[in-house]
Each structure stands twice: as C-alpha cells, then as structure tokens.
C-alpha atoms as a PDB file:
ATOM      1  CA  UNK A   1      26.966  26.268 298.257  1.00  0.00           C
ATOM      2  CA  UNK A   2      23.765  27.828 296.963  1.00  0.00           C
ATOM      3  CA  UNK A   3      21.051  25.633 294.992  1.00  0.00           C
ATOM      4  CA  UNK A   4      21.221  28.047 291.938  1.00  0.00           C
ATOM      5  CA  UNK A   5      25.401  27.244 291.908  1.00  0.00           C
ATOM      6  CA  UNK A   6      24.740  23.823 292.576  1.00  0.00           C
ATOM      7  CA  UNK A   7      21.768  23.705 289.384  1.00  0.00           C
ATOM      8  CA  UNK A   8      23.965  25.820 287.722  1.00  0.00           C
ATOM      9  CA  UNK A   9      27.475  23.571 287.994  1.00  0.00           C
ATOM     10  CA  UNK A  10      25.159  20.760 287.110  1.00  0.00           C
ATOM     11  CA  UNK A  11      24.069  22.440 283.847  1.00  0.00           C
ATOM     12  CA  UNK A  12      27.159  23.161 282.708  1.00  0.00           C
ATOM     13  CA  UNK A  13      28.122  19.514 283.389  1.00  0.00           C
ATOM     14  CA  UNK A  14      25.199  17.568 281.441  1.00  0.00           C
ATOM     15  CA  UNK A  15      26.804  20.451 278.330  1.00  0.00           C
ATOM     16  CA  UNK A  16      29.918  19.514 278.751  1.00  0.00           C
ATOM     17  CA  UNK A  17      29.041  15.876 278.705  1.00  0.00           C
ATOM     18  CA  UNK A  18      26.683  16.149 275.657  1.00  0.00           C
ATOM     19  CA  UNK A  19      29.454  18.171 274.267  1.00  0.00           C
ATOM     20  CA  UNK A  20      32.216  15.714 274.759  1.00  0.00           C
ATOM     21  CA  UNK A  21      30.082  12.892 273.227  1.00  0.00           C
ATOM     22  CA  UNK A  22      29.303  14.408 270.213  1.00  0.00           C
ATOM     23  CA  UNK A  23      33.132  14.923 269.335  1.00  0.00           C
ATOM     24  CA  UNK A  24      33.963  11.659 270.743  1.00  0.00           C
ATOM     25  CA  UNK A  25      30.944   9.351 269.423  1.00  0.00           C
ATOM     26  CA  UNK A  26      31.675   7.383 265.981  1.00  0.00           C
ATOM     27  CA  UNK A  27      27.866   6.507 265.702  1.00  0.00           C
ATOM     28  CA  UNK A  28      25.561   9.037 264.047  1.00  0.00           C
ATOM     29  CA  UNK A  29      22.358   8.346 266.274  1.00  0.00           C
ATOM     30  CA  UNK A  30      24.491   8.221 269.286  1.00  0.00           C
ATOM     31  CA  UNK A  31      26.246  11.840 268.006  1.00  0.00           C
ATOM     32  CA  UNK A  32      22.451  13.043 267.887  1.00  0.00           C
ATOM     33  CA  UNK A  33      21.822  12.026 271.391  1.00  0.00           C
ATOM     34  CA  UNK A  34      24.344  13.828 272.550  1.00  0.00           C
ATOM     35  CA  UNK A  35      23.534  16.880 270.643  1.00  0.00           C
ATOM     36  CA  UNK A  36      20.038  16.691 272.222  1.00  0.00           C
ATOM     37  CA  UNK A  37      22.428  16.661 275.693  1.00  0.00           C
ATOM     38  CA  UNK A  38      24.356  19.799 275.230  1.00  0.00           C
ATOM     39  CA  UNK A  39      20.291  21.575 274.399  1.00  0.00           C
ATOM     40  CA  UNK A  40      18.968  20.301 277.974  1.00  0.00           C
ATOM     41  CA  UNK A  41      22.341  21.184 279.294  1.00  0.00           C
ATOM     42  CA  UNK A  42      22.026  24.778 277.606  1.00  0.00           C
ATOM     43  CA  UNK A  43      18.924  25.120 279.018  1.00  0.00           C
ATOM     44  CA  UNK A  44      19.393  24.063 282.285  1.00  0.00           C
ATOM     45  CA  UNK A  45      21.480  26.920 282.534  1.00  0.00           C
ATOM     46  CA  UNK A  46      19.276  29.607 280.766  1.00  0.00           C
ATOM     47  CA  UNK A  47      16.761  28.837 283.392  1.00  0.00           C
ATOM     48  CA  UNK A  48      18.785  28.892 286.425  1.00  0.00           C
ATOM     49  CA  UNK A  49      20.187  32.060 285.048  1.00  0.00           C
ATOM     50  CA  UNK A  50      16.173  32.943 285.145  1.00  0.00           C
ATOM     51  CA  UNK A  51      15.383  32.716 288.560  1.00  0.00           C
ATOM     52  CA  UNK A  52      15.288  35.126 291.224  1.00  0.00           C
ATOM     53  CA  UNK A  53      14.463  34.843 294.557  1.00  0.00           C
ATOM     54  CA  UNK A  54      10.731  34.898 295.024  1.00  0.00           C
ATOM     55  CA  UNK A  55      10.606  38.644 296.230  1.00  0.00           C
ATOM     56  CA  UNK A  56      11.323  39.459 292.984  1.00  0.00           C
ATOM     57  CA  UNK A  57       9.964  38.697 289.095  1.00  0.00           C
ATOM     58  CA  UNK A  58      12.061  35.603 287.258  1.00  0.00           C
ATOM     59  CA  UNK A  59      13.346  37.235 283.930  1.00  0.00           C
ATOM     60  CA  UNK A  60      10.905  35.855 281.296  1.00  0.00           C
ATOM     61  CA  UNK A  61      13.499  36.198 278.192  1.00  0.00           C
ATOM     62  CA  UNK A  62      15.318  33.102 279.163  1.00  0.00           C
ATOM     63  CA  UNK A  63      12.199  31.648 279.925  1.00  0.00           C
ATOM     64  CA  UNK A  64      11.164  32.157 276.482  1.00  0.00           C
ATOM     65  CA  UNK A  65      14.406  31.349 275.038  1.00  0.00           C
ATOM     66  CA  UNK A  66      14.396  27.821 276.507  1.00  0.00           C
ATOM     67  CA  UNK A  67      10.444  26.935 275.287  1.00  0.00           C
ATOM     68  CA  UNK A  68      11.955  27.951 271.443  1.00  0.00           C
ATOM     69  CA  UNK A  69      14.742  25.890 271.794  1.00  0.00           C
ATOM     70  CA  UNK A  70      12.881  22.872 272.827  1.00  0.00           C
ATOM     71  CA  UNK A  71      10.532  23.060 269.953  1.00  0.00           C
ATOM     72  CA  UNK A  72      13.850  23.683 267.616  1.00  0.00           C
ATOM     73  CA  UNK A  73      15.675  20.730 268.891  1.00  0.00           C
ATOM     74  CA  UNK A  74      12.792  18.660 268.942  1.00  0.00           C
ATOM     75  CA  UNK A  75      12.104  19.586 264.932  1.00  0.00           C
ATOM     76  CA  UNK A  76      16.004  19.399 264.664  1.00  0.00           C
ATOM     77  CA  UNK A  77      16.249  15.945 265.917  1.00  0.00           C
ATOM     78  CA  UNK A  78      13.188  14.411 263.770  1.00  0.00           C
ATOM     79  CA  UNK A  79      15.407  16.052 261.033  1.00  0.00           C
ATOM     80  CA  UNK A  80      18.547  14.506 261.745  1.00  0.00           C
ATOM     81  CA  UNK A  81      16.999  11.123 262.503  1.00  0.00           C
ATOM     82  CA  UNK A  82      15.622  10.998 258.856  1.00  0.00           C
ATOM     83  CA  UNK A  83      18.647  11.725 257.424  1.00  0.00           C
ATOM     84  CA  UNK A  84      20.109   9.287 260.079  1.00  0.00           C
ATOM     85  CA  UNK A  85      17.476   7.247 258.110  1.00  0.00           C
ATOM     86  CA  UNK A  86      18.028   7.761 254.852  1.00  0.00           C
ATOM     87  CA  UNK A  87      21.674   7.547 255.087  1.00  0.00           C
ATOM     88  CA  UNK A  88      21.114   4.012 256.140  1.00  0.00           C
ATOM     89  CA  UNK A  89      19.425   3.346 253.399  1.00  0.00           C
ATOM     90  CA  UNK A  90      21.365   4.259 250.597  1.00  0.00           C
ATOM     91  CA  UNK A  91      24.240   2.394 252.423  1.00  0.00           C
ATOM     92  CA  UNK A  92      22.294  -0.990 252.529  1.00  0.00           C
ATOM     93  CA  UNK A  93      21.440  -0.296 248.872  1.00  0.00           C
ATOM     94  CA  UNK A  94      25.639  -0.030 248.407  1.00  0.00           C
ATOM     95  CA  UNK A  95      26.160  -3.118 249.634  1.00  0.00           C
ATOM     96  CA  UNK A  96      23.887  -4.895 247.619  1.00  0.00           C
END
C-alpha cells in the first residue's frame, strides 16, 4: 500500500465518521463537532489528492481550496455555536 492510499483511506474515514455523527448525534454542539469532522476529513482528502511526487509541482487549486474552507468552517462554527447559544437561552427562559 502506498502512503497517499493509506492518507487517502484515512481521509475518507475521519468523513465518514464526522458524517455518521452528525446524523446520529441528538446533541446540537456534539452535531457541530462532527460537522467540523467531515471539513478536516474533506480536506484531508483535497490535499492528498494535491500531492505529487516531488519531481513534479503539487496542484495548488486544492491547496487553495482547503485554506478557504478552513477559514469558512472556522466562521461557520463561531456561527453555529451562537445560535447553539442563543437557542439555549430562549429555552431556559421557557422553562421559567
């Protein structure tokens, strides 16, 4: 087995993890955290899908591709944790 099959197999595994969480997980933050799985999963995979062997130039789209979707899921996850928040919140303020 290669290390780029091995990286890549791996990849698809912390996705399909993530992805399997997400569907599976009752709490919110926890359904976050596993969103936040499936992106490093994702991008595991973009990047292996990058690299060449070191004769040759790595393929800087998927480079690119992975830096703007860290900064996305990063804003994407302060996002959902407000709402996360907020949500809270207004159910504390139900029970009361």
């Amino acid at each position: 087995m290669t290390p780029d099959l091995i990286y890549g197999v791996t990849g698809i595994a912390v996705f399909a993890i993530g992805l399997v969480g997400a569907i599976v997980a009752q709490n919110r933050l926890r359904r976050v955290l596993a969103l936040k799985l499936c992106s490093v999963g994702a991008g595991f995979v973009l990047i292996v899908a990058a690299w060449r062997s070191p004769p040759d130039a790595p393929d800087p789209v998927p480079h690119a591709l992975v830096i703007t979707g860290i900064v996305v899921m990063v804003s994407a996850t302060a996002v959902a944790l407000a709402l996360i928040r907020r949500l809270h919140s207004l159910e504390a303020e139900d029970d009361a």
